[in-house]
PDB file of N, CA and C in Angstrom:
ATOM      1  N   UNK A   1     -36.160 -21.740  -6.185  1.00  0.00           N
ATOM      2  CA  UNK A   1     -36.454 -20.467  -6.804  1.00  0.00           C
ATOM      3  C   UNK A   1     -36.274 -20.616  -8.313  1.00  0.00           C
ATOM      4  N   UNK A   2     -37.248 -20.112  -9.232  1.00  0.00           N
ATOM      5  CA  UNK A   2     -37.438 -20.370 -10.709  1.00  0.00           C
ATOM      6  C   UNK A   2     -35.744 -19.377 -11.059  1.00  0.00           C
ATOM      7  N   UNK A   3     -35.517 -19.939 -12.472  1.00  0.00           N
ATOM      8  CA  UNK A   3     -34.233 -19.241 -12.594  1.00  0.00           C
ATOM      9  C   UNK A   3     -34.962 -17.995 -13.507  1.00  0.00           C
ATOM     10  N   UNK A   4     -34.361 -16.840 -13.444  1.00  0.00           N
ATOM     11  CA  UNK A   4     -34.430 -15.571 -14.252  1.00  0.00           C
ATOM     12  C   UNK A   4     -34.665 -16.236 -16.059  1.00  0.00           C
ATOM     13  N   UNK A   5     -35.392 -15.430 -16.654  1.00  0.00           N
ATOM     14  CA  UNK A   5     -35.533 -15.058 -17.802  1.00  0.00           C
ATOM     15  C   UNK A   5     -34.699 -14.296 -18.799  1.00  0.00           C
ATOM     16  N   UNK A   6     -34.908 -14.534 -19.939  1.00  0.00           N
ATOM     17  CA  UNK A   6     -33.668 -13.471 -21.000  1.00  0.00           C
ATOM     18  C   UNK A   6     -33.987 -11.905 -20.678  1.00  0.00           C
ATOM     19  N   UNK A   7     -34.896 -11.379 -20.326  1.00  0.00           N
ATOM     20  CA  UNK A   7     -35.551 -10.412 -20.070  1.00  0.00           C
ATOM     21  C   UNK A   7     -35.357  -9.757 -18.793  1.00  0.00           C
ATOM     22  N   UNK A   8     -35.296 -10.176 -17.900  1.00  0.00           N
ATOM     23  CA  UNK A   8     -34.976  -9.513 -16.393  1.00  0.00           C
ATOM     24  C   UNK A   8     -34.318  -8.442 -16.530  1.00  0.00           C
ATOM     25  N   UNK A   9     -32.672  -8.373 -16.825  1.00  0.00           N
ATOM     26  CA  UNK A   9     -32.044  -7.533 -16.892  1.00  0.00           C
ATOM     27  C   UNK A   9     -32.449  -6.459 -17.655  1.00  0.00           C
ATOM     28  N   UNK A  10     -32.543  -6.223 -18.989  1.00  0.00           N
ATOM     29  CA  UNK A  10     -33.680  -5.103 -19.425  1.00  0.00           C
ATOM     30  C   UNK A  10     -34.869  -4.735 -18.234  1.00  0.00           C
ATOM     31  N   UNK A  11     -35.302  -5.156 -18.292  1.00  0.00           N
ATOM     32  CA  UNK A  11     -36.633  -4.756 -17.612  1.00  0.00           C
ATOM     33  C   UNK A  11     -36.215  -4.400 -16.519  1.00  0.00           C
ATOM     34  N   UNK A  12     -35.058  -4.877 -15.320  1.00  0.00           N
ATOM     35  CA  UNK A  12     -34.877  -4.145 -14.205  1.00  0.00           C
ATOM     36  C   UNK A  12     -34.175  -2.901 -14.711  1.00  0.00           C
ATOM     37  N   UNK A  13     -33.255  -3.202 -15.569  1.00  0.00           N
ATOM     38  CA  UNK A  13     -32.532  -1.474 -15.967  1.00  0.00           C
ATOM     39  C   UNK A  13     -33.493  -0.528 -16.786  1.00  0.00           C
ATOM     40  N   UNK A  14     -34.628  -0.687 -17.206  1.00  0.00           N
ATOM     41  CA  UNK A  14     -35.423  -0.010 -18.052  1.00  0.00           C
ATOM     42  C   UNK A  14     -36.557   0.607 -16.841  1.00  0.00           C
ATOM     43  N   UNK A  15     -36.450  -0.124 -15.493  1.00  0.00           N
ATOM     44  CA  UNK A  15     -37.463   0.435 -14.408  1.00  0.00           C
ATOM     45  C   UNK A  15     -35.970   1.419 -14.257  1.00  0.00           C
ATOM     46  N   UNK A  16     -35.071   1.243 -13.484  1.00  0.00           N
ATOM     47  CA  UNK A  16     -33.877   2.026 -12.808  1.00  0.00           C
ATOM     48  C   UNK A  16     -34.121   3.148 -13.786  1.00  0.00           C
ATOM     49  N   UNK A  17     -33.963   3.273 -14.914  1.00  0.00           N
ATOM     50  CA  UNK A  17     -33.557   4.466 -15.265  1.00  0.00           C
ATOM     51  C   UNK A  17     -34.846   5.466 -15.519  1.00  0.00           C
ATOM     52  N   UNK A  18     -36.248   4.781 -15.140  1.00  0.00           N
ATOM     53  CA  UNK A  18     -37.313   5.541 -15.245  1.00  0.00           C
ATOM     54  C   UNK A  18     -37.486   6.302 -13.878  1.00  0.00           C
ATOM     55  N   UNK A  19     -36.933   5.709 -12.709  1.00  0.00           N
ATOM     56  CA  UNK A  19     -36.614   6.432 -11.700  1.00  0.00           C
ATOM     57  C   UNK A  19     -37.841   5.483 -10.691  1.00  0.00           C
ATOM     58  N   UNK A  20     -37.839   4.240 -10.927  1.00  0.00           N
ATOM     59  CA  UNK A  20     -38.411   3.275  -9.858  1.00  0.00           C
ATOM     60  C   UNK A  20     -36.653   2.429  -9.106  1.00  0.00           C
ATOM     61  N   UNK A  21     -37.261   2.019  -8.016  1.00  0.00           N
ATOM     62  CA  UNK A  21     -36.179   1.605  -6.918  1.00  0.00           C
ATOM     63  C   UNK A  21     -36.429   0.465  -6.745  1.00  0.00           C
ATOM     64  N   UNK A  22     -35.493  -0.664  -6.899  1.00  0.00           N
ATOM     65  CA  UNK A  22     -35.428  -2.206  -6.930  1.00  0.00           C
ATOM     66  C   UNK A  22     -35.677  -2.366  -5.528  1.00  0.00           C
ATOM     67  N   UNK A  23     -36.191  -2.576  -4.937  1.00  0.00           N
ATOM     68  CA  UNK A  23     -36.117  -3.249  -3.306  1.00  0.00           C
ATOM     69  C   UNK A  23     -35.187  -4.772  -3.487  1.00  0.00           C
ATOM     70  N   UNK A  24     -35.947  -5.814  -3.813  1.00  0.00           N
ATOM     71  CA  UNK A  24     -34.988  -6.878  -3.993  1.00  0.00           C
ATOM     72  C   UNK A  24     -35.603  -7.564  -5.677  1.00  0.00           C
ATOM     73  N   UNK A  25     -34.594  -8.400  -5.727  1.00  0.00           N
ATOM     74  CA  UNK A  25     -34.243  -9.050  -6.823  1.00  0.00           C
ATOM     75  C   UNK A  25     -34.654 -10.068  -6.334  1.00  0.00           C
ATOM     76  N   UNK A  26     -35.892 -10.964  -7.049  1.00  0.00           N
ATOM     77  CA  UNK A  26     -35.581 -12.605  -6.917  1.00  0.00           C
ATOM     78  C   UNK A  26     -36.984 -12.213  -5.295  1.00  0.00           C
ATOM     79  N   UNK A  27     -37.860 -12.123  -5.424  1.00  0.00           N
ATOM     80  CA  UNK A  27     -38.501 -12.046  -4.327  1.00  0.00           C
ATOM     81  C   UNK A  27     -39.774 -12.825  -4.300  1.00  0.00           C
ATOM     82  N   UNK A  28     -39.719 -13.463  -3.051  1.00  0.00           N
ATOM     83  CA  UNK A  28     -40.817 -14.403  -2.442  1.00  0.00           C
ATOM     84  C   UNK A  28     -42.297 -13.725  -1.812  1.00  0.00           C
ATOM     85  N   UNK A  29     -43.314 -14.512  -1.962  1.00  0.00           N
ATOM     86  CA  UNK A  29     -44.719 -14.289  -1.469  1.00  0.00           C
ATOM     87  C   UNK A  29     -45.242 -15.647  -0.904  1.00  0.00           C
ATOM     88  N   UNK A  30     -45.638 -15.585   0.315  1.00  0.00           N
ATOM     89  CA  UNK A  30     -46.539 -16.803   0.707  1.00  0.00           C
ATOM     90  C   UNK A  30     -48.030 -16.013   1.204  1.00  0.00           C
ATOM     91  N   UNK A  31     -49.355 -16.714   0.951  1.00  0.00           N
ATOM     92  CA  UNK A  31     -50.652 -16.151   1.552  1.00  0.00           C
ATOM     93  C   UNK A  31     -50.904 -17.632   1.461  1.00  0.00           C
ATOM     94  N   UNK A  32     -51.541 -17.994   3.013  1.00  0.00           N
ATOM     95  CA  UNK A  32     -51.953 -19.242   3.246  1.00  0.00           C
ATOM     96  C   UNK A  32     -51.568 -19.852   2.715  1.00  0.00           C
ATOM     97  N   UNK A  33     -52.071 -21.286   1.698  1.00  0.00           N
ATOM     98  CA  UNK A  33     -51.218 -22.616   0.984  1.00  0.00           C
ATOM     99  C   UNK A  33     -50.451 -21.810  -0.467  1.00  0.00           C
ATOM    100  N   UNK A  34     -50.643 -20.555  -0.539  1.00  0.00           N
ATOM    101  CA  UNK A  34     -50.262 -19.904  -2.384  1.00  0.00           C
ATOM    102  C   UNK A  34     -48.553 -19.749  -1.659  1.00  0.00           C
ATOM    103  N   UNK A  35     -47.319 -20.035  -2.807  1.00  0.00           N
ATOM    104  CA  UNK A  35     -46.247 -19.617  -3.098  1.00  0.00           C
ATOM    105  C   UNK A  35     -45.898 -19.083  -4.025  1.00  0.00           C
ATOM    106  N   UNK A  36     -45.645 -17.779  -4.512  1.00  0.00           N
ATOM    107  CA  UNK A  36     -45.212 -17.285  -5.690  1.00  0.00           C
ATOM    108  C   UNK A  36     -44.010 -16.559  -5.571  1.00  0.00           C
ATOM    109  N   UNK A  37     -43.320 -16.671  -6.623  1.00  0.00           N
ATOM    110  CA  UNK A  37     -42.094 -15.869  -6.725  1.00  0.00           C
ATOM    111  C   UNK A  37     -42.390 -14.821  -7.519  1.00  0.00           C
ATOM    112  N   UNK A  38     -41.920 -13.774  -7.232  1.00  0.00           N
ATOM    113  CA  UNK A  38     -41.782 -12.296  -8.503  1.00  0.00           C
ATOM    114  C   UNK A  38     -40.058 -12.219  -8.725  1.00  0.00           C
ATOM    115  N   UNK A  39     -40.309 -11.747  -9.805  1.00  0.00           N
ATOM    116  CA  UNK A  39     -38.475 -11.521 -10.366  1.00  0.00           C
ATOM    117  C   UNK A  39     -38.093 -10.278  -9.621  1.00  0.00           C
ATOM    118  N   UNK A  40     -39.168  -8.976  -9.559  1.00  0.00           N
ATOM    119  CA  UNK A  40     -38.098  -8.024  -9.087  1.00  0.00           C
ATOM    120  C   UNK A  40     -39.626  -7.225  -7.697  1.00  0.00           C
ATOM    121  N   UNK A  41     -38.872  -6.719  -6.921  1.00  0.00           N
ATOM    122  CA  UNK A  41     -39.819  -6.314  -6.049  1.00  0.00           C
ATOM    123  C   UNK A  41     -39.553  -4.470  -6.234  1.00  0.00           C
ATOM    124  N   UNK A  42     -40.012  -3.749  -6.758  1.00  0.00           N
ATOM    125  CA  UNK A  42     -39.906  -2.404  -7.019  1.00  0.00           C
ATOM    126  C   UNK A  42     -41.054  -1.533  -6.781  1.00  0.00           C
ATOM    127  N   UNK A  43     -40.283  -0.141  -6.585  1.00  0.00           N
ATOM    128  CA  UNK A  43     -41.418   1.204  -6.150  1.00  0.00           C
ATOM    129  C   UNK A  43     -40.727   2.482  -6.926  1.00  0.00           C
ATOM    130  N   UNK A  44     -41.819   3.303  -6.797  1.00  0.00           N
ATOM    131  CA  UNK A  44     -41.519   4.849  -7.967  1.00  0.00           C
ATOM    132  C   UNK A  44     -41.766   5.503  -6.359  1.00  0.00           C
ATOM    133  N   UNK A  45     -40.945   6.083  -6.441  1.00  0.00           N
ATOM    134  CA  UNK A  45     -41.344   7.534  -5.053  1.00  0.00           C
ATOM    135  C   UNK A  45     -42.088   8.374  -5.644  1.00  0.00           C
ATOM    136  N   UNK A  46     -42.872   8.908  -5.153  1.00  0.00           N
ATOM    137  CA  UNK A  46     -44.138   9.923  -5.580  1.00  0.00           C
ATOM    138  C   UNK A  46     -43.415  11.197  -4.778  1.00  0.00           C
ATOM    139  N   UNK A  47     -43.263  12.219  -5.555  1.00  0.00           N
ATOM    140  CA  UNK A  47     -42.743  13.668  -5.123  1.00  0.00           C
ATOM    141  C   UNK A  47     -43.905  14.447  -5.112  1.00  0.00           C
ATOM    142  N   UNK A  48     -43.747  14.698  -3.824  1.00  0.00           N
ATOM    143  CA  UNK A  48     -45.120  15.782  -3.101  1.00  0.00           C
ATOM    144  C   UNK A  48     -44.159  17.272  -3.855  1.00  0.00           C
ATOM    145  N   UNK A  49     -45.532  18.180  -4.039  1.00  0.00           N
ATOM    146  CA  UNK A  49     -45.011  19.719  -4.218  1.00  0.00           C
ATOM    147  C   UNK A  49     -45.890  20.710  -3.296  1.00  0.00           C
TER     148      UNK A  49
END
């Protein structure tokens, strides 16, 4: 797994406080022969009215 960047931490606390939700940190993807890593796996909840 690639090591984190100077940047991660900003950028995960700059999503948190916009009101998106980290699922995981450090997250894997395989599709057929492709491997990629993403640094953070995140979602914004959408509020129905």
């Amino acid at each position: 797994m690639p090591a984190k960047d100077i940047y991660h931490d900003a950028v995960k606390n700059a999503l948190i406080k916009d009101g998106w939700r980290i699922l995981a940190d450090s997250y894997f993807l395989q599709y057929e022969d492709a491997q990629l890593y993403a640094d953070l796996l995140a979602e914004k909840p959408l509020l129905a009215e």
